[in-house]
C-alpha atoms as a PDB file:
ATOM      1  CA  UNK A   1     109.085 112.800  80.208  1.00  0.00           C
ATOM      2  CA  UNK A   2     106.825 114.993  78.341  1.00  0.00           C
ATOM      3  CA  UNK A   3     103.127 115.937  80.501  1.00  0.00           C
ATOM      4  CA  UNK A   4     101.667 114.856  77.611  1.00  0.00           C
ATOM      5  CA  UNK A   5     103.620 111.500  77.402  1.00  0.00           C
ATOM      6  CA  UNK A   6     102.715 110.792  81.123  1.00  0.00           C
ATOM      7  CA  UNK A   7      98.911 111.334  80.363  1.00  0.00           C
ATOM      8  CA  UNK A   8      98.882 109.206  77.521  1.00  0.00           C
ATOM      9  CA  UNK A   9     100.629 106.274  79.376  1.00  0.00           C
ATOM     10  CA  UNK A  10      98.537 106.631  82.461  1.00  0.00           C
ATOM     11  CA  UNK A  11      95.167 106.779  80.153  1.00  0.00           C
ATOM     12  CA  UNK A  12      96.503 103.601  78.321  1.00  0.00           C
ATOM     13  CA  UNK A  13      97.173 102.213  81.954  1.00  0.00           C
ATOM     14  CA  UNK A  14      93.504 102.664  82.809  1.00  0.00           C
ATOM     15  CA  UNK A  15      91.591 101.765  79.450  1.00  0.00           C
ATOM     16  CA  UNK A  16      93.621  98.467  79.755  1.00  0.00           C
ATOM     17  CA  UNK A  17      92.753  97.960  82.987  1.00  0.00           C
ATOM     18  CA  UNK A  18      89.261  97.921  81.449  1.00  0.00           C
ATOM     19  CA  UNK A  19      89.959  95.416  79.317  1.00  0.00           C
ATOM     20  CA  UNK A  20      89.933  98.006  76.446  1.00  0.00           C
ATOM     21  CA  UNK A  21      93.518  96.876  75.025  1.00  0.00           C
ATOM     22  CA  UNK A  22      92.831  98.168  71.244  1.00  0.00           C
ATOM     23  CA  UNK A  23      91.760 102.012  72.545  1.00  0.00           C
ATOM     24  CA  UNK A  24      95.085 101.909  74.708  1.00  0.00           C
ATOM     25  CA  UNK A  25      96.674 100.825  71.668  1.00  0.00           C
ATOM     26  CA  UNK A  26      95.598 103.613  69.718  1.00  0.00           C
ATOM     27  CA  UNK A  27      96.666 106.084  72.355  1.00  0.00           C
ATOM     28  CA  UNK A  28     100.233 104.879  73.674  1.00  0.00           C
ATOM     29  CA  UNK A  29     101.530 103.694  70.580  1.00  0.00           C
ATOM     30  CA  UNK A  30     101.629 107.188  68.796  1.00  0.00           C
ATOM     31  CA  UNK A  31     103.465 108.276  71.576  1.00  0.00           C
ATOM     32  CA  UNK A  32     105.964 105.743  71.943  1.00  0.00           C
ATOM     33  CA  UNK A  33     107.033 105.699  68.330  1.00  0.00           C
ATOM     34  CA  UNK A  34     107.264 109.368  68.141  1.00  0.00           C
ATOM     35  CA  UNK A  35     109.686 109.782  71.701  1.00  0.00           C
ATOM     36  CA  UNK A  36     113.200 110.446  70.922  1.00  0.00           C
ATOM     37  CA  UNK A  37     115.808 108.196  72.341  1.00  0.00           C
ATOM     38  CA  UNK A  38     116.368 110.063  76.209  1.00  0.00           C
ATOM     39  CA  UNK A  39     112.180 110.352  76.218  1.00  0.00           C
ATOM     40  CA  UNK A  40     111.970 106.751  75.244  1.00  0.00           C
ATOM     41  CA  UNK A  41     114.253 105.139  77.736  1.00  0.00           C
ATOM     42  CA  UNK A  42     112.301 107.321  80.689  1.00  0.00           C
ATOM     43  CA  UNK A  43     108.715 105.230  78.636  1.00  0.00           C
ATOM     44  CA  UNK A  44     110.749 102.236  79.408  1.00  0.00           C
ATOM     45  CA  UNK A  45     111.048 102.506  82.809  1.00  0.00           C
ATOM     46  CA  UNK A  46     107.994 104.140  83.838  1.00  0.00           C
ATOM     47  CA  UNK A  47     106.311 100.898  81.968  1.00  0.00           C
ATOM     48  CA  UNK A  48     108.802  98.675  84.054  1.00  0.00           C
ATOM     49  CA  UNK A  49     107.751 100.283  86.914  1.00  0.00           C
ATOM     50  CA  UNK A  50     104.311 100.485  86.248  1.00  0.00           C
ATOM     51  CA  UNK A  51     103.521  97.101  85.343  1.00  0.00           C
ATOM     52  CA  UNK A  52     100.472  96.578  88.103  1.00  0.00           C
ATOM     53  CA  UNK A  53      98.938 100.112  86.457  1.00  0.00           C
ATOM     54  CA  UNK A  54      98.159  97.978  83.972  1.00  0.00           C
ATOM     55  CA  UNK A  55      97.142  94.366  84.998  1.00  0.00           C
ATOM     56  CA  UNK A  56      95.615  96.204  88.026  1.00  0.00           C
ATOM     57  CA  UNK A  57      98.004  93.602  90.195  1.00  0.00           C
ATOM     58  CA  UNK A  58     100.817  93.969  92.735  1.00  0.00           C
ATOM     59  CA  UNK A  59     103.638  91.893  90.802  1.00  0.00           C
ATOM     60  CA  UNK A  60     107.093  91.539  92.663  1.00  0.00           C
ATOM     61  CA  UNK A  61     110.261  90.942  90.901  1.00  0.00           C
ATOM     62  CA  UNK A  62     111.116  87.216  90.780  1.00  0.00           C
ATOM     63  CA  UNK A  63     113.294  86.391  93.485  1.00  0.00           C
ATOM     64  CA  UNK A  64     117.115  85.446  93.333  1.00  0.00           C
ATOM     65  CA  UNK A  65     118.147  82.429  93.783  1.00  0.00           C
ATOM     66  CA  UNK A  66     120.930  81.810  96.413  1.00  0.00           C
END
């Protein structure tokens, strides 16, 4: 993923975190619609795995049942 990319997601993470959802709008969206398909899988999981960077949470996976 792009430096760029990264900065923008991790800015989005934290202006969300401050309950400032349309500014992080306005800043990861361009970049998200503008990743080609390899750039946009790596958004993917770096938002998968980066859920609590932006609800400021520690969220688990669900567990499996048996």
């Amino acid at each position: 993923m792009r430096p760029s990319t990264l900065r923008a997601l991790n800015r989005a993470a934290e202006l969300t975190r401050q309950n400032r959802l349309t500014e992080a709008m306005l800043i990861a969206e361009p970049v998200i619609l503008t990743a080609d398909a390899y750039e946009g899988e790596e958004i993917r999981q770096w938002l998968r795995d980066h859920v609590s960077d932006f609800t400021g949470e520690n969220h688990r996976p669900p567990k499996e049942l048996p």
